[in-house]
Protein backbone atom coordinates (compact mmCIF):
# COMPACT_ATOMS: atom_id res chain seq x y z
CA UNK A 1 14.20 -22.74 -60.87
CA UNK A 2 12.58 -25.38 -59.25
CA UNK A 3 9.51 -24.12 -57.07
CA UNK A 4 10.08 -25.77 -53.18
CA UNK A 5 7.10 -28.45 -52.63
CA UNK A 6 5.79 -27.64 -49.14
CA UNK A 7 2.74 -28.21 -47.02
CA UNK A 8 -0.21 -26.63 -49.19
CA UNK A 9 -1.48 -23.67 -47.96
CA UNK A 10 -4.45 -22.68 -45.93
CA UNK A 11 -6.65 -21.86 -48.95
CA UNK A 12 -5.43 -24.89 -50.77
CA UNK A 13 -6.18 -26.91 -47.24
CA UNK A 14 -9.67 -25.42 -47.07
CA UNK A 15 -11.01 -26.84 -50.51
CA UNK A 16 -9.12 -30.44 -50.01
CA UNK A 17 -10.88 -30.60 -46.96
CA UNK A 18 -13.90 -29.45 -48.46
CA UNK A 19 -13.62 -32.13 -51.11
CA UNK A 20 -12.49 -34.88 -48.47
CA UNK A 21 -16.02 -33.83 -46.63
CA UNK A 22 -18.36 -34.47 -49.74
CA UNK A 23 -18.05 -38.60 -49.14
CA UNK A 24 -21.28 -37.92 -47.16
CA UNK A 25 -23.65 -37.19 -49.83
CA UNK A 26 -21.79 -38.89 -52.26
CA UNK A 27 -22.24 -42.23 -50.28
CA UNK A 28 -26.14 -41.49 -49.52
CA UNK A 29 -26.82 -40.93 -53.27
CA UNK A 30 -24.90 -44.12 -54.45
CA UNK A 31 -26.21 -46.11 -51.06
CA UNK A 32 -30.10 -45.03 -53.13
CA UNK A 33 -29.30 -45.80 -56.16
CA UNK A 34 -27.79 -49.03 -55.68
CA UNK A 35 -30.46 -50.22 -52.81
CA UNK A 36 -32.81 -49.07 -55.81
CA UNK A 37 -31.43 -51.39 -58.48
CA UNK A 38 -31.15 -54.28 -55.98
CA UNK A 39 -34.72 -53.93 -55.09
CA UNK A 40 -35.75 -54.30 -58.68
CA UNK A 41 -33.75 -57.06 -59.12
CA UNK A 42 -35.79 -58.95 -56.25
CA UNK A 43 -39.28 -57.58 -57.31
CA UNK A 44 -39.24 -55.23 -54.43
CA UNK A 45 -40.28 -51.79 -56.74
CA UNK A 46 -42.14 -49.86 -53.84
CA UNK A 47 -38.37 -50.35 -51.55
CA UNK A 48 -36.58 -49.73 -54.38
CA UNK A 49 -38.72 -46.50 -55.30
CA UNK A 50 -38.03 -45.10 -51.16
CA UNK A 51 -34.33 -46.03 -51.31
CA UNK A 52 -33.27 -43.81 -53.95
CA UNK A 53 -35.63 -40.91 -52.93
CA UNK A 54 -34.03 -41.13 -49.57
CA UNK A 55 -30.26 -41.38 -51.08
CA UNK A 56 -31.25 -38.79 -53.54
CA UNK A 57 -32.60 -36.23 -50.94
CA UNK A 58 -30.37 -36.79 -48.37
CA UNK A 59 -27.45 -36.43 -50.19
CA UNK A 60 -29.03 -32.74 -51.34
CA UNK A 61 -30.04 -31.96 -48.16
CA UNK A 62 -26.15 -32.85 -46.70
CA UNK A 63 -24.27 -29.99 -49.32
CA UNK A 64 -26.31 -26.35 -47.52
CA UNK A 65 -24.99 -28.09 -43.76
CA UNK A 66 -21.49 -28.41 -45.46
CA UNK A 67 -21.56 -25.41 -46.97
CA UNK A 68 -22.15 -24.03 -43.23
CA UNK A 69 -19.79 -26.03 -42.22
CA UNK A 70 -21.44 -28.12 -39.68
CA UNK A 71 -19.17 -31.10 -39.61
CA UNK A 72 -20.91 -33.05 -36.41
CA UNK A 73 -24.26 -32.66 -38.07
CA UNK A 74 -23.86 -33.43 -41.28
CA UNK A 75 -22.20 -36.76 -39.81
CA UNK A 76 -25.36 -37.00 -37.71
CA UNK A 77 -27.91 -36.48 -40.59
CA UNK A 78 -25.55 -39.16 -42.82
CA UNK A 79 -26.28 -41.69 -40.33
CA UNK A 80 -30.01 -41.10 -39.97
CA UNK A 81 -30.56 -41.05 -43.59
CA UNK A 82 -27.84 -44.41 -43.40
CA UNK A 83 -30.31 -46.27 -40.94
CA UNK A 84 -33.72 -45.08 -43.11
CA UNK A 85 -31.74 -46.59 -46.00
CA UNK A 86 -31.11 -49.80 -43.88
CA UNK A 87 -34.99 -50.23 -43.43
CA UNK A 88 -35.00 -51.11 -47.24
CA UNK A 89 -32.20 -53.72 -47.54
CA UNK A 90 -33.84 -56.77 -48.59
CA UNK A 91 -33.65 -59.32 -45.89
CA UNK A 92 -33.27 -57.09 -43.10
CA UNK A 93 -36.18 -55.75 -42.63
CA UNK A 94 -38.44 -59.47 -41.99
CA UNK A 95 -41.78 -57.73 -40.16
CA UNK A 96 -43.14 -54.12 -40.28
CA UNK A 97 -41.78 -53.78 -36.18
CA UNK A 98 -38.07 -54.47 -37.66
CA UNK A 99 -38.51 -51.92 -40.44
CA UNK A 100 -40.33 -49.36 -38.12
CA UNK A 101 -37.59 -49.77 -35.32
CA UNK A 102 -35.12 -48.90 -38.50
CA UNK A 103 -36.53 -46.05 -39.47
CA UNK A 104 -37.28 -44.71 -35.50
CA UNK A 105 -33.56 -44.94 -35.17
CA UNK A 106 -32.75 -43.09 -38.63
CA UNK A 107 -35.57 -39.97 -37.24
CA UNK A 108 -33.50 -39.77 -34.23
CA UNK A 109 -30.95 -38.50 -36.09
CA UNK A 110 -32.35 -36.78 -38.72
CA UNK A 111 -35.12 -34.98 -37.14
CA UNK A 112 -34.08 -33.93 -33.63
CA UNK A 113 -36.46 -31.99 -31.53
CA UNK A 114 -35.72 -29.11 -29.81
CA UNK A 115 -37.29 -25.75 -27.22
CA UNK A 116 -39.58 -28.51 -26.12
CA UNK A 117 -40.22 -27.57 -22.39
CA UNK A 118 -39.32 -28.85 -19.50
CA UNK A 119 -42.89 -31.21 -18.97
CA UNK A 120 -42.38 -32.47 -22.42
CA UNK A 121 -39.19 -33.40 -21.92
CA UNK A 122 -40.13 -35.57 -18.36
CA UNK A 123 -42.80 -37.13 -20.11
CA UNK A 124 -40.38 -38.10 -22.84
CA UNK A 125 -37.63 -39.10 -20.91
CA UNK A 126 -40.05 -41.36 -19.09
CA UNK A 127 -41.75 -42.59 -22.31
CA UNK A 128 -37.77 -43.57 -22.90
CA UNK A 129 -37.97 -45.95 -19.36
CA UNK A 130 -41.23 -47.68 -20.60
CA UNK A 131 -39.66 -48.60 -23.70
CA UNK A 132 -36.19 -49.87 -22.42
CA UNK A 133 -38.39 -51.94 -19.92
CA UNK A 134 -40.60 -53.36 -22.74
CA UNK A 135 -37.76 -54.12 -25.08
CA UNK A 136 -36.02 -55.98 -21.94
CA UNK A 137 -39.02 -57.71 -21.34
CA UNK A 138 -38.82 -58.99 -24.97
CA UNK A 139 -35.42 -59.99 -24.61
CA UNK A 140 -36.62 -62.32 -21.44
CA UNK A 141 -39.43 -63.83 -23.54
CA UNK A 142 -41.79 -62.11 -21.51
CA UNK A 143 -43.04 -60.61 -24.53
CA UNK A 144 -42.86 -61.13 -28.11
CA UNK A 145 -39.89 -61.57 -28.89
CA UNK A 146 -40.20 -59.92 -32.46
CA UNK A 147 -40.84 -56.13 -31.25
CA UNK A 148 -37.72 -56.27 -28.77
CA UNK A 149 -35.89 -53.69 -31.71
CA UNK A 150 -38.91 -51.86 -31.39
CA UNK A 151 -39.49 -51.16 -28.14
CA UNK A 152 -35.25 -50.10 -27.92
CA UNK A 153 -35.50 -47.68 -31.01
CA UNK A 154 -38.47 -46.45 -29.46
CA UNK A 155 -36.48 -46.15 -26.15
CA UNK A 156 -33.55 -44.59 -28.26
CA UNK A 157 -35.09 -41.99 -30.29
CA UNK A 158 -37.07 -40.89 -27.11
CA UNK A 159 -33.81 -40.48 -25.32
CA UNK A 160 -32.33 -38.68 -28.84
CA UNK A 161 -34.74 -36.34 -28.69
CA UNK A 162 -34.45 -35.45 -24.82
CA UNK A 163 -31.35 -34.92 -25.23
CA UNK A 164 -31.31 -32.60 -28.07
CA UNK A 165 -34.12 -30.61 -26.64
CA UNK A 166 -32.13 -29.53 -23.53
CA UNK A 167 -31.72 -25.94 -22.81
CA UNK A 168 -28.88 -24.71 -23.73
CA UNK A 169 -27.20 -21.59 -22.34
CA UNK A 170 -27.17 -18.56 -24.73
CA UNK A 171 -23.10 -18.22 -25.43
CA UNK A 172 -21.34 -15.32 -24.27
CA UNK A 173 -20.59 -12.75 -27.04
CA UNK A 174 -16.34 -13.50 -27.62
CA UNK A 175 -14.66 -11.10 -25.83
CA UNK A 176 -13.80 -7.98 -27.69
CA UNK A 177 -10.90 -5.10 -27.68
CA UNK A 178 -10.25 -3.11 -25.12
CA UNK A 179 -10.85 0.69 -26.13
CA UNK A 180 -9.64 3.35 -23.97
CA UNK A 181 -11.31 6.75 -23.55
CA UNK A 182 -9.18 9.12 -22.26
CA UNK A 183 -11.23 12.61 -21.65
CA UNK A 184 -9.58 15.90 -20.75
CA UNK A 185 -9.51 19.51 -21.26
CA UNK A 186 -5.80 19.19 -22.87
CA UNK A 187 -5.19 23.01 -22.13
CA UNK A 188 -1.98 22.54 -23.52
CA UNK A 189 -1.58 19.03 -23.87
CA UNK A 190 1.58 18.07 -21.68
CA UNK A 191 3.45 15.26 -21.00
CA UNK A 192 1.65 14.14 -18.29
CA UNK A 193 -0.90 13.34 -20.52
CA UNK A 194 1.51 11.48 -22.72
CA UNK A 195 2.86 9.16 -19.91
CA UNK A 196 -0.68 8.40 -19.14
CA UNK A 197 -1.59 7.71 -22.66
CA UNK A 198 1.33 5.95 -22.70
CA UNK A 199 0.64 3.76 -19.72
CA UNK A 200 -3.23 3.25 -21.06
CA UNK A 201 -1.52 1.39 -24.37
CA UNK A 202 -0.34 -1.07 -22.45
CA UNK A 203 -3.29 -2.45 -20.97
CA UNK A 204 -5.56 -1.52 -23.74
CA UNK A 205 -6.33 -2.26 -27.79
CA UNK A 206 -7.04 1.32 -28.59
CA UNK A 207 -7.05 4.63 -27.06
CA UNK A 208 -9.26 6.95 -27.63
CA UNK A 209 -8.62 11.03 -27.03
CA UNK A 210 -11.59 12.70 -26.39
CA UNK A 211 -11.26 16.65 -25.56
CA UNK A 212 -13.81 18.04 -23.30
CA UNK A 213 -16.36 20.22 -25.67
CA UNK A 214 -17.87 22.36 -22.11
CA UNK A 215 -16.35 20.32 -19.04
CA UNK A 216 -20.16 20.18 -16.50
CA UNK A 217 -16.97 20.12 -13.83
CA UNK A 218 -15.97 24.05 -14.72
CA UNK A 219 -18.83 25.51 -15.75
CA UNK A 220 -18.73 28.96 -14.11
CA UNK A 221 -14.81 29.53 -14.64
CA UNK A 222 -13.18 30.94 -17.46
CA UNK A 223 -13.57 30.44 -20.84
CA UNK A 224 -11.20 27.67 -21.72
CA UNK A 225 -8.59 28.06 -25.19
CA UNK A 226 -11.13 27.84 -28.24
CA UNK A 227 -11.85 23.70 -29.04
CA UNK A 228 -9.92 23.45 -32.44
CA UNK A 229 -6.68 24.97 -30.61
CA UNK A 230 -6.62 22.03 -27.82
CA UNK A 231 -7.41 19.10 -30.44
CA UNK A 232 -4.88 20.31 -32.52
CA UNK A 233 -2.55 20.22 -29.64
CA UNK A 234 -3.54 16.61 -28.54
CA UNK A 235 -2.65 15.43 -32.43
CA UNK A 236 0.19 16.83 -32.00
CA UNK A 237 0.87 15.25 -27.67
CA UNK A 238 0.10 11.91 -29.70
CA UNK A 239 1.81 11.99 -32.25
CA UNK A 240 3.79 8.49 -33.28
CA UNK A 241 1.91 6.93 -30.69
CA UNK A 242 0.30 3.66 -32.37
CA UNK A 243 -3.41 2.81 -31.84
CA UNK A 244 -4.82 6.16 -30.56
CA UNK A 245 -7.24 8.50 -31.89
CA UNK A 246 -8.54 11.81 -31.45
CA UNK A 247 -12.15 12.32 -31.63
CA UNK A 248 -13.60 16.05 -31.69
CA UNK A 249 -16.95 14.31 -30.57
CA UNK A 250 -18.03 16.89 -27.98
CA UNK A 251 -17.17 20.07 -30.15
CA UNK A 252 -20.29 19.34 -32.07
CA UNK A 253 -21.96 19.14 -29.17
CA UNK A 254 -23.63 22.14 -27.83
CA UNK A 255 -24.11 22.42 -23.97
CA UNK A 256 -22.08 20.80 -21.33
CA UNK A 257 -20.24 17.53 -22.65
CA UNK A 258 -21.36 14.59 -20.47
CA UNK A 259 -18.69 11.06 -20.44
CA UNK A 260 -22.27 9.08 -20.68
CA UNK A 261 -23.36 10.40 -23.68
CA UNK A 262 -19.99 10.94 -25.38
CA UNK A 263 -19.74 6.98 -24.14
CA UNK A 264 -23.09 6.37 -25.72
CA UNK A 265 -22.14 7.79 -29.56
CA UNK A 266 -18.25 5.97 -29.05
CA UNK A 267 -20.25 2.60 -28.18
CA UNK A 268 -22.73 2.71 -31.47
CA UNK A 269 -19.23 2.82 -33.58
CA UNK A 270 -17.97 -0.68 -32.01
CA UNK A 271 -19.02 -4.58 -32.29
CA UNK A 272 -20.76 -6.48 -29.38
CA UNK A 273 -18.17 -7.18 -26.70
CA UNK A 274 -16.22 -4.37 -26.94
CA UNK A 275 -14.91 -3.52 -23.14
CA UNK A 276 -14.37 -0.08 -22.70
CA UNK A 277 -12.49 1.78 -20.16
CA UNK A 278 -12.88 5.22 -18.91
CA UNK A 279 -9.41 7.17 -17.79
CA UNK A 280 -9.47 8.89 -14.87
CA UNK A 281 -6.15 10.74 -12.81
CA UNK A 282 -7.13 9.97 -8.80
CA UNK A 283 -8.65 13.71 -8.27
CA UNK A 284 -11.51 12.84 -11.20
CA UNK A 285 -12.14 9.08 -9.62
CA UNK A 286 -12.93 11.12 -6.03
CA UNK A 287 -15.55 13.28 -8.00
CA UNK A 288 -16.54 10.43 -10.15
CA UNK A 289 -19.85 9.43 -7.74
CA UNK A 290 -20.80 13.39 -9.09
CA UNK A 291 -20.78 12.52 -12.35
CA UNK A 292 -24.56 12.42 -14.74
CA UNK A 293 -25.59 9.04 -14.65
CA UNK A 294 -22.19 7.00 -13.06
CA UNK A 295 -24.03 4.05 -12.10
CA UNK A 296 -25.13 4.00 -15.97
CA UNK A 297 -21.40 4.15 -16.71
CA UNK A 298 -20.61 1.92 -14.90
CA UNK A 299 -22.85 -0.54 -16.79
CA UNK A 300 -20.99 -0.65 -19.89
CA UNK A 301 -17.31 0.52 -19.04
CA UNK A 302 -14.93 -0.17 -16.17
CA UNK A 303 -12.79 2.83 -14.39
CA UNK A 304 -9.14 2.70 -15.33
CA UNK A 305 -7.65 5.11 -12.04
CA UNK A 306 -4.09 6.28 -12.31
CA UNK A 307 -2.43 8.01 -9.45
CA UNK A 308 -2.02 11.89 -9.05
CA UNK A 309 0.70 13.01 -7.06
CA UNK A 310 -1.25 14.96 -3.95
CA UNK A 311 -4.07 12.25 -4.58
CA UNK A 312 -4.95 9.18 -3.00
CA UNK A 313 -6.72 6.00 -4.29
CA UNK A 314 -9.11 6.13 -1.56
CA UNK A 315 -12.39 4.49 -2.72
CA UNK A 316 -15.02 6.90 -2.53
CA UNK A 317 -18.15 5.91 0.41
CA UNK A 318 -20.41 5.55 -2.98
CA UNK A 319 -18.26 2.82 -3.64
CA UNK A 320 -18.26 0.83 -0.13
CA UNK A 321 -19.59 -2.88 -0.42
CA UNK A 322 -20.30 -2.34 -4.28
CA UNK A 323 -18.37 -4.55 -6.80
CA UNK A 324 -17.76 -1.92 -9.30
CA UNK A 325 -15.25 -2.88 -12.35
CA UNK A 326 -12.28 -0.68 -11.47
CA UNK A 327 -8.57 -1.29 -12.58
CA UNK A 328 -5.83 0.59 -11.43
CA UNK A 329 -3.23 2.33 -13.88
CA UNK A 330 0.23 2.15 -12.79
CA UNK A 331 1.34 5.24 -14.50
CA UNK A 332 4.84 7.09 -13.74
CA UNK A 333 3.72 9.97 -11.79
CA UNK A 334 4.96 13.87 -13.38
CA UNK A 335 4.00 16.45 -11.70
CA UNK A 336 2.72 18.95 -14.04
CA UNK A 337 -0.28 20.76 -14.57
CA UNK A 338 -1.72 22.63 -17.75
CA UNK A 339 -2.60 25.48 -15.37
CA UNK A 340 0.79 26.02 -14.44
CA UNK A 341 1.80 25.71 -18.33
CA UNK A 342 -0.56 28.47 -18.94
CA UNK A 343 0.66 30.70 -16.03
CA UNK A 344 4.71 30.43 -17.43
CA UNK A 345 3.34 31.09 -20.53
CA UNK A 346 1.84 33.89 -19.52
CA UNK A 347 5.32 35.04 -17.40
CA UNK A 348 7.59 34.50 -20.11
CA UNK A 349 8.70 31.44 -18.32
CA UNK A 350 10.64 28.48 -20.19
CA UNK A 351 8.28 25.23 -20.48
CA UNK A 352 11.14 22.65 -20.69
CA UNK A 353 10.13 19.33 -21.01
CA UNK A 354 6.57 19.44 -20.08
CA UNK A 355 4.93 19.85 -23.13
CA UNK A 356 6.29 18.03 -26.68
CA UNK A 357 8.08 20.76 -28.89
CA UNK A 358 5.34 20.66 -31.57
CA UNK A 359 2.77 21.19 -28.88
CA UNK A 360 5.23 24.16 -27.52
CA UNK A 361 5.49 25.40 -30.92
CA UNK A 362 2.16 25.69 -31.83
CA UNK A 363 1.27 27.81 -28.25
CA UNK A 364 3.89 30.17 -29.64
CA UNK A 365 2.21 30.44 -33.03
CA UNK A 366 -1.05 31.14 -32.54
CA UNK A 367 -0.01 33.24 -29.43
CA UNK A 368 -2.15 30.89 -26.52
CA UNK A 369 -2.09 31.55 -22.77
CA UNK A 370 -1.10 35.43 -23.48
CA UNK A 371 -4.04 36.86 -22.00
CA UNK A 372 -5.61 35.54 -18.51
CA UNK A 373 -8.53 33.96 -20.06
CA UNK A 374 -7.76 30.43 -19.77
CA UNK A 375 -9.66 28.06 -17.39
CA UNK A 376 -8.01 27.52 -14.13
């Protein structure tokens, strides 16, 4: 059957432009050699012997900037080595000022400054003025008349060379994904935590669990379910949901488990320009200003705040005339809690829909919540 001819495709594209591109060296090195042979021909060896070392090493030099494919200078360096090259045409070059101008013009190009600072730069900008005046001068007959391309590509490659040598702003790292840490107890993990998790994926690239390893915020209470128990039951309040992971980070962590250093091992694990977003139901944002090192946060993650029912949004006075990165989650609000979960459990009471089935079976299983030793 006869194969359909369409457009070639992207990898086919890449190496006809690739090919397309090589005209640059490949004109250089046949602009030397043939400037070479004519320069024999008119007894002009020592031209001849310079054009083809220029053709010859610029068109080398050309093939590692294509091969990094930078397009605007290798058509830069092409022309620079193109007006060295013209410097050896016989004929055009009559006096040593003519061939010098050439060959300013053709440096300009191919050997731009640059990180000169600012001083250097004034003095060469107005080195640039004293030439343009000059070369007008020459134009008027005030001056000879034979250094007027002198004095211009001496005003020119001045200019070139100011002009490279700018400062240039360092650029912005490109923005990155939007990860999601979402931090909890999860003692069960209940539907209100799957509505919020739900809510996060649509603002965010990836959501990351976390479950608390010693929550600083309870210390003092009562013991909470062992660790493995509540990240089984968040794999299992997540499950089918795309883009989210559950990290048992602060279970190897011995002591209370702090967001800025559980922040500071997630970070390590992510390119430059990754923006990251903490999760926080309105009753943690009020506490947040109590929180190890918030301000430190703060620095490298912005507060995603979802509503609570029996919370506000009220900013807290740590906040007041401070633009902090906050964005608010609008999140369907359920009004469940995991310590009234653990309380029905405990009474025999039916869960219903708060918690997944999976989650509800597993409680059941391993026989959770049957003793009052939960955390309140």
């Amino acid at each position: 059957m006869r194969r359909w001819a369409g457009r070639p495709s992207a990898a086919q594209g890449q190496d006809v432009s690739e090919k397309r591109d090589l005209w640059v060296p490949a004109v250089l090195g046949l602009a030397g050699i043939g400037l070479f042979v004519v320069n024999l021909v008119q007894g002009s060896a020592w031209a001849g012997v310079i054009a083809l070392i220029l053709g010859l090493v610029g068109a080398i030099a050309c093939l590692p900037i294509r091969l990094k494919q930078g397009q605007r200078r290798l058509i830069a360096f092409g022309l620079g080595v193109a007006l060295l090259l013209a410097a050896t045409v016989p004929g055009a070059s009559p006096n040593a000022a003519t061939a010098l101008a050439w060959v300013l013009l053709g440096l300009a190009f191919v050997v731009p400054l640059a990180g000169l600072a600012q001083p250097i730069r004034a003095g060469l900008l107005a080195g640039a003025g004293v030439f343009a005046i000059l070369g007008l001068l020459c134009a008027a007959g005030v001056l000879p008349k034979d250094l007027v391309w002198l004095f211009l590509a001496g005003s020119f490659f001045l200019a070139a060379q100011v002009f490279s040598a700018r400062p240039r702003p360092e650029p912005e790292p490109p923005p990155g994904p939007r990860v999601c840490v979402m931090g909890g107890s999860f003692d069960p993990f209940h539907h209100g935590h799957r509505m919020l998790a739900e809510a996060a994926l649509r603002v965010a690239d990836r959501l990351l669990v976390v479950p608390a390893g010693q929550a600083p915020h309870k210390q003092g209470g009562p013991e909470p379910t062992p660790f493995h128990h509540r990240v089984a039951m968040a794999r299992l309040g997540v499950e089918r949901l795309p883009r989210t992971e559950v990290l048992e980070l602060e279970g190897r962590r011995s002591g209370p488990s702090y967001t800025i250093d559980t922040l500071d091992v997630i970070r390590r694990s992510y390119p430059q320009g990754t923006r990251f977003l903490i999760l926080l139901g309105a009753d943690m944002y009020q506490d947040f200003p109590n929180w190890k090192d918030w301000e430190r946060i703060l620095d490298g993650a912005t507060l995603l705040v979802a509503a609570r029912p029996g919370w506000d949004l009220d900013v807290p006075p740590e906040f007041e005339g401070r633009n902090l990165p906050l964005e608010r989650l609008d999140a369907p609000l359920l009004d469940v809690s995991s310590t009234g979960i653990r309380a029905d459990v405990r009474a025999g009471a039916a869960l219903g829909d708060r918690v997944s089935p999976a989650v509800q079976a597993y409680v059941r299983d391993h026989e959770l919540y049957l003793a009052d030793t939960s955390e309140t």
